[in-house]
C-alpha atoms as a PDB file:
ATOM      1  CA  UNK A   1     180.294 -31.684 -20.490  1.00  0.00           C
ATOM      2  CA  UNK A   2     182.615 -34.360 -21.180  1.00  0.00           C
ATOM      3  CA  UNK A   3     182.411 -38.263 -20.721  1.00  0.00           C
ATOM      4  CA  UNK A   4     184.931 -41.117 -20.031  1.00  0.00           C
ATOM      5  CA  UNK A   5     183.663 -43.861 -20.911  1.00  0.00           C
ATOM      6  CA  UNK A   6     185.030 -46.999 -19.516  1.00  0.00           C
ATOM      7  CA  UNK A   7     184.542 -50.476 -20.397  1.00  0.00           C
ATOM      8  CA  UNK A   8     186.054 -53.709 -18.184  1.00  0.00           C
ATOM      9  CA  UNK A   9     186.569 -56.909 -20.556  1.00  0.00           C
ATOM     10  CA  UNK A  10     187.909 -60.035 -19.864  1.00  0.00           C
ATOM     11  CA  UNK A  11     187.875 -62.321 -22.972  1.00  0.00           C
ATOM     12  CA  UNK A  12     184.905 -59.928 -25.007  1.00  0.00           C
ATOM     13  CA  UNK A  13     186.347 -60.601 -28.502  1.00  0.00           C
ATOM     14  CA  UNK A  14     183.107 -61.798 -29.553  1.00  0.00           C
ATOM     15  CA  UNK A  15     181.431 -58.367 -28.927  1.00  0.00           C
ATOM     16  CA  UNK A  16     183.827 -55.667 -28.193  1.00  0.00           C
ATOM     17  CA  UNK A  17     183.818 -54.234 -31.754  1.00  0.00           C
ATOM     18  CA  UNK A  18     180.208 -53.750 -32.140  1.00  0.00           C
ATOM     19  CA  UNK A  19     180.224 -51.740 -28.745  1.00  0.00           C
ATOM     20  CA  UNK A  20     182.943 -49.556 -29.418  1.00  0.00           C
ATOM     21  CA  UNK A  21     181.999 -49.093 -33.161  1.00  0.00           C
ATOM     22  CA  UNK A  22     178.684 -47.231 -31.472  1.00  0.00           C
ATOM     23  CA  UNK A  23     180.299 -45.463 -29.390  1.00  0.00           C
ATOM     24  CA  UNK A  24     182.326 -43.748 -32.130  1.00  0.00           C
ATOM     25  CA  UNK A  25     179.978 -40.723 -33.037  1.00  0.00           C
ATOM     26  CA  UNK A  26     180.223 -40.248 -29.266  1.00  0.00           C
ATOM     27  CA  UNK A  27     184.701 -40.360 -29.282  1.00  0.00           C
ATOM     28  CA  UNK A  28     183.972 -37.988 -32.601  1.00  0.00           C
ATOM     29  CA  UNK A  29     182.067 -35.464 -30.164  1.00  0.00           C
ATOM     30  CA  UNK A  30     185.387 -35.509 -27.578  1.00  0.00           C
ATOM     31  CA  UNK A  31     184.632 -38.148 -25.511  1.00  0.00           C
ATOM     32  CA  UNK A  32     186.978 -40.617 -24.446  1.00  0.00           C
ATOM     33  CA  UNK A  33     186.994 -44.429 -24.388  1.00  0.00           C
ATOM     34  CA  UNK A  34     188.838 -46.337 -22.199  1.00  0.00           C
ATOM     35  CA  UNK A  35     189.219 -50.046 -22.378  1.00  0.00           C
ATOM     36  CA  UNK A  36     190.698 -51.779 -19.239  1.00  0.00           C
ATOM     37  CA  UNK A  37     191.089 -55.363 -19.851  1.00  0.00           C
ATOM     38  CA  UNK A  38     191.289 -58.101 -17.185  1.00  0.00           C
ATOM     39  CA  UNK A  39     193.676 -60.509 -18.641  1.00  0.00           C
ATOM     40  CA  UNK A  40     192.182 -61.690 -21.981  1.00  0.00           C
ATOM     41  CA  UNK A  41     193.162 -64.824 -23.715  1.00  0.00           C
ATOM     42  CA  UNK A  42     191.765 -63.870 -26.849  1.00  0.00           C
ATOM     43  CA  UNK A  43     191.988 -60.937 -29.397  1.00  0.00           C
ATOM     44  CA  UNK A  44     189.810 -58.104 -27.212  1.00  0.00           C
ATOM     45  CA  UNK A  45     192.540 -55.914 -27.526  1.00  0.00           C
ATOM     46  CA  UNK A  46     193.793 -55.840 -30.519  1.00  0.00           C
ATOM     47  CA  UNK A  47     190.543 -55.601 -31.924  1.00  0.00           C
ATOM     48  CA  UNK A  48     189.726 -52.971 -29.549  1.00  0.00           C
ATOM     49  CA  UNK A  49     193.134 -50.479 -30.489  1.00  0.00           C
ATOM     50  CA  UNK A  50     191.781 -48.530 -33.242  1.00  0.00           C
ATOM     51  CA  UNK A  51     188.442 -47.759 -31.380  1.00  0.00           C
ATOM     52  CA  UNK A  52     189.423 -46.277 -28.090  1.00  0.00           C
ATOM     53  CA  UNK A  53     191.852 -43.852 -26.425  1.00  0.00           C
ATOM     54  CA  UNK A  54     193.406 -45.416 -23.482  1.00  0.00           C
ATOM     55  CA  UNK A  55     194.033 -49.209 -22.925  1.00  0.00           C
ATOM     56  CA  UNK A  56     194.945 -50.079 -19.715  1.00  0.00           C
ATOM     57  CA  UNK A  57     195.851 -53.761 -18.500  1.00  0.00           C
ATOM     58  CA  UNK A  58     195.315 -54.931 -14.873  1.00  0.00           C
ATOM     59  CA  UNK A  59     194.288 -57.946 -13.058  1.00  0.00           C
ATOM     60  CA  UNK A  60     190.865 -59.506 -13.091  1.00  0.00           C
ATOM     61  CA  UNK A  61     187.780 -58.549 -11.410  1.00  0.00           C
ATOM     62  CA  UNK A  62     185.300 -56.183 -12.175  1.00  0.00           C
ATOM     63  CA  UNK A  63     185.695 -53.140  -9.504  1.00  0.00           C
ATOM     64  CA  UNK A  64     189.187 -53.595  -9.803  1.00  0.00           C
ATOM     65  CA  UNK A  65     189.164 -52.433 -13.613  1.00  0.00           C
ATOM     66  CA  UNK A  66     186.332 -50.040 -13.142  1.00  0.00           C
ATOM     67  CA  UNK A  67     188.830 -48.314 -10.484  1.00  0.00           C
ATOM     68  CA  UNK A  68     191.719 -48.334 -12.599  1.00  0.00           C
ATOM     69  CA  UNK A  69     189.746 -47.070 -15.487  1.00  0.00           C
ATOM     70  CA  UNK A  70     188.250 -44.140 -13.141  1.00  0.00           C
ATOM     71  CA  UNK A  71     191.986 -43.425 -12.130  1.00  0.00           C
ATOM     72  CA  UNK A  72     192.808 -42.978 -16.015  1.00  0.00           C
ATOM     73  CA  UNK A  73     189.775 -40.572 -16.882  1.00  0.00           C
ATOM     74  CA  UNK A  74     190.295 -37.453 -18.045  1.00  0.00           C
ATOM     75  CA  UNK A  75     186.777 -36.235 -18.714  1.00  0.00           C
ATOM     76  CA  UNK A  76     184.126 -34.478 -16.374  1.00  0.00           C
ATOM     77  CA  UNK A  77     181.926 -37.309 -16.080  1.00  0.00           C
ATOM     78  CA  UNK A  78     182.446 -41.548 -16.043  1.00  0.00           C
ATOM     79  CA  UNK A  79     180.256 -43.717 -17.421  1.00  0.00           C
ATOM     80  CA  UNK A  80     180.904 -47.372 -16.976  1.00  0.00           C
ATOM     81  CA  UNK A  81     179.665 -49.961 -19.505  1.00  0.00           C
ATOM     82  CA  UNK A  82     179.886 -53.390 -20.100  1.00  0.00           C
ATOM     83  CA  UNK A  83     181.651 -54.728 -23.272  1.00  0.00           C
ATOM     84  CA  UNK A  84     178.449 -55.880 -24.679  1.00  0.00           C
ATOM     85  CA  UNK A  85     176.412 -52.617 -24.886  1.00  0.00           C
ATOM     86  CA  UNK A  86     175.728 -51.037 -28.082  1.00  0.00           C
ATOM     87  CA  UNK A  87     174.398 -47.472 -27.105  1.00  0.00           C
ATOM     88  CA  UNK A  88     171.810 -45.868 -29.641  1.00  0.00           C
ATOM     89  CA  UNK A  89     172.529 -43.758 -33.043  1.00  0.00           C
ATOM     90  CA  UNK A  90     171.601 -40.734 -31.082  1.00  0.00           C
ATOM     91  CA  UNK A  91     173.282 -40.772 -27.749  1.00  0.00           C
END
């Protein structure tokens, strides 16, 4: 079994490192992360670069990024999560 995981953001410079730095053991395992950012005005990508696999730009709005993201997976399985989610240790 293998996960993409995909995450939406839209100005998440705030939080977008502590999400992606748990889901690291998870990337370590095989699965992939996908950031598809809305637009951002701020630094969510570049902080984001050395922490996921894809990044993928498109216009705002939520579904639309989720869709694009989804069209960009490579893995058996998506998971969709929102920039501010910091999974457990043990996921």
């Amino acid at each position: 079994m293998s996960i993409s995981i995909i995450i939406p953001t839209l100005n998440e410079s705030s939080v977008i490192v502590s999400t992606l730095r748990s889901l690291q053991p998870m990337r370590a395992r095989g699965h992939e992360i996908i950031l598809v950012d809305g637009g951002s005005g701020d630094d969510t990508i570049k902080l984001a670069q050395p922490y996921v696999d894809k990044t993928i730009s498109t216009s705002p709005g939520r579904a639309r990024q989720m869709n694009k993201g989804a069209l960009n997976a490579t893995k058996n399985f998506l998971w969709f999560l929102h920039a501010d989610t910091c999974i457990p240790e043990n996921a």
